[in-house]
Protein backbone atom coordinates (compact mmCIF):
# COMPACT_ATOMS: atom_id res chain seq x y z
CA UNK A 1 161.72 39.96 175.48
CA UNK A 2 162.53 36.83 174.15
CA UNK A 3 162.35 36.36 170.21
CA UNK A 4 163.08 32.48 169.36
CA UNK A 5 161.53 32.89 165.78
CA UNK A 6 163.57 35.81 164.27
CA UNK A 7 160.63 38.45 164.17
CA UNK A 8 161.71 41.11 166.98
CA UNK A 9 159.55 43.88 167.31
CA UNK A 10 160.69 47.56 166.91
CA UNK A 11 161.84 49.20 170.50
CA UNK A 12 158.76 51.44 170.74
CA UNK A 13 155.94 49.97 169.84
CA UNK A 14 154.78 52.65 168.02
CA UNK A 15 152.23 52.71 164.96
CA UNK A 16 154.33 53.98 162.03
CA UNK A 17 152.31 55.10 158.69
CA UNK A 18 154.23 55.75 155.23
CA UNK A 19 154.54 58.99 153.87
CA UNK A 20 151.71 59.66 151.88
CA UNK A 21 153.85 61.52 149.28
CA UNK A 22 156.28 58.74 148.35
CA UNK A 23 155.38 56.08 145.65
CA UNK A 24 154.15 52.64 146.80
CA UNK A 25 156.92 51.05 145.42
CA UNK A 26 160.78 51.14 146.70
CA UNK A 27 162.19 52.14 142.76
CA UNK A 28 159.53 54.88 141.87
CA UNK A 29 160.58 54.14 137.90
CA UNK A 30 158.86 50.77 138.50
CA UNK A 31 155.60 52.45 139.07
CA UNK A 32 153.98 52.10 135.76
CA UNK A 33 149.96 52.88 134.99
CA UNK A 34 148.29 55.75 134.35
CA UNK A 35 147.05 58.75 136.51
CA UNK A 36 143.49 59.29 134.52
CA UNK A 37 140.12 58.65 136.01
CA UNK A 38 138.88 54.80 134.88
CA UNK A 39 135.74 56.67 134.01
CA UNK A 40 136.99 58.54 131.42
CA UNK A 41 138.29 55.86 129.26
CA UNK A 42 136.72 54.32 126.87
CA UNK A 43 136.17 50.86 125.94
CA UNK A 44 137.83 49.55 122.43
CA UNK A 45 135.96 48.98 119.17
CA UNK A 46 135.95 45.80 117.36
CA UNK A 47 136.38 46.26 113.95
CA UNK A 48 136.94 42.68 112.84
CA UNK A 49 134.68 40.72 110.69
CA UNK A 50 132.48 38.03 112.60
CA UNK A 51 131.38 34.79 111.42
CA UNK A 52 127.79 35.00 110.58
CA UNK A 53 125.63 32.65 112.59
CA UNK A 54 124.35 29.29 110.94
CA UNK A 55 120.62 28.89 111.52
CA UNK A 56 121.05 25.69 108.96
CA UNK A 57 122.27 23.37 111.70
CA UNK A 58 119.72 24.20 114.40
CA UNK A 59 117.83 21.54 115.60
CA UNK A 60 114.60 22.41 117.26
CA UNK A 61 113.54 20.35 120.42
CA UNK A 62 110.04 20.18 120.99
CA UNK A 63 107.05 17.63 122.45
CA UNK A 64 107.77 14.89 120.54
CA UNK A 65 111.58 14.80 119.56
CA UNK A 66 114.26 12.16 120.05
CA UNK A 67 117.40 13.02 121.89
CA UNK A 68 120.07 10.85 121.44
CA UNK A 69 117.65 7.96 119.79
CA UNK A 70 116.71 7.06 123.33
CA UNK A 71 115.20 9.92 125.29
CA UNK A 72 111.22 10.37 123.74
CA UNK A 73 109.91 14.11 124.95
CA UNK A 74 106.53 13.77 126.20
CA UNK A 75 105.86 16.65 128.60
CA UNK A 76 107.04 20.29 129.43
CA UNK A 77 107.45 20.63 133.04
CA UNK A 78 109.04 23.90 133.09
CA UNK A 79 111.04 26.70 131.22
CA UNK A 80 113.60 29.31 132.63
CA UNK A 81 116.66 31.24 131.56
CA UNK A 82 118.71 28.40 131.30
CA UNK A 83 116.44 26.18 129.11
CA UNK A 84 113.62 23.83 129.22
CA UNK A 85 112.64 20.83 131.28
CA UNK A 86 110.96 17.99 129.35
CA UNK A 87 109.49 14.88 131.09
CA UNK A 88 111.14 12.10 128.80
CA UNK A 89 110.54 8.01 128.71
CA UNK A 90 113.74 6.74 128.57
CA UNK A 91 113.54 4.18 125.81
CA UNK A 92 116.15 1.68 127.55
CA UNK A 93 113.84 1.40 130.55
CA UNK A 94 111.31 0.49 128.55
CA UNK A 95 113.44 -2.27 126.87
CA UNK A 96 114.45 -3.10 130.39
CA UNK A 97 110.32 -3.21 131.78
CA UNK A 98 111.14 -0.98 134.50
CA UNK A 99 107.58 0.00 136.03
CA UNK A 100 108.92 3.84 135.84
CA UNK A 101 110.93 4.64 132.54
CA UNK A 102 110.12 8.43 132.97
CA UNK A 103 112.76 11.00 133.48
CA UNK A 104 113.01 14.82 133.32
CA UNK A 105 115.46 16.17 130.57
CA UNK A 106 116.92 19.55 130.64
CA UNK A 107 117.65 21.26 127.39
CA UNK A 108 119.75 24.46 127.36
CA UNK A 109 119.33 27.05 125.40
C-alpha cells in the first residue's frame, strides 16, 4: 500500500467501537456535568426589580400621521405580526412633481 500523505490505515481493516464503559474523554477527571435527567431541572427565578414600562413616550401611528416630517399616512394596506403597512405620499416627491409620490411604509410593532 502506498501512503504518501502520512495517514496509513490499521493492518486489518477492521471496524473498532470504544468501550461503552469508559468515559468519552482520555482524563476521566476532565469529565465535568451532571448525571440528572434535563427534565427534572428547573428553570431559575428572577427576583430582580424591572424597570417599569413608559407608556409616556409612545407615539401612536395612525391614518394621518407624519413620519419623519416627510412620509404622510394615507392608507392601510395590511397588518400582520410584525406591524402595519401604510400607503404613504412621500412629501419630497411631491416637491420633486414626480407623477407617483406614493410609497408603502412598514411600521413595526
Amino acid at each position: 500500500m502506498d501512503t504518501k500523505d502520512n495517514h496509513s490505515l490499521p493492518a486489518d481493516d477492521t471496524t473498532r467501537l470504544a468501550d461503552t464503559n469508559s468515559p468519552t474523554t482520555a482524563n476521566p477527571a476532565e469529565t465535568t456535568g451532571s448525571t440528572t435527567d434535563p427534565a427534572s431541572t428547573t428553570s431559575p427565578t428572577y427576583t430582580g426589580i424591572t424597570e417599569e414600562f413608559n407608556t409616556e413616550d409612545i407615539q401612536v401611528v395612525q391614518v394621518g400621521s407624519v413620519l419623519k416630517n416627510r412620509f404622510v399616512l394615507e392608507e392601510m394596506l395590511g397588518r400582520g405580526g410584525m406591524g402595519v403597512v401604510y400607503k404613504a405620499q412621500d412629501m419630497r416627491k411631491v416637491e420633486a412633481m414626480d407623477r407617483d409620490p406614493y410609497i408603502a411604509v412598514n411600521v413595526l410593532s
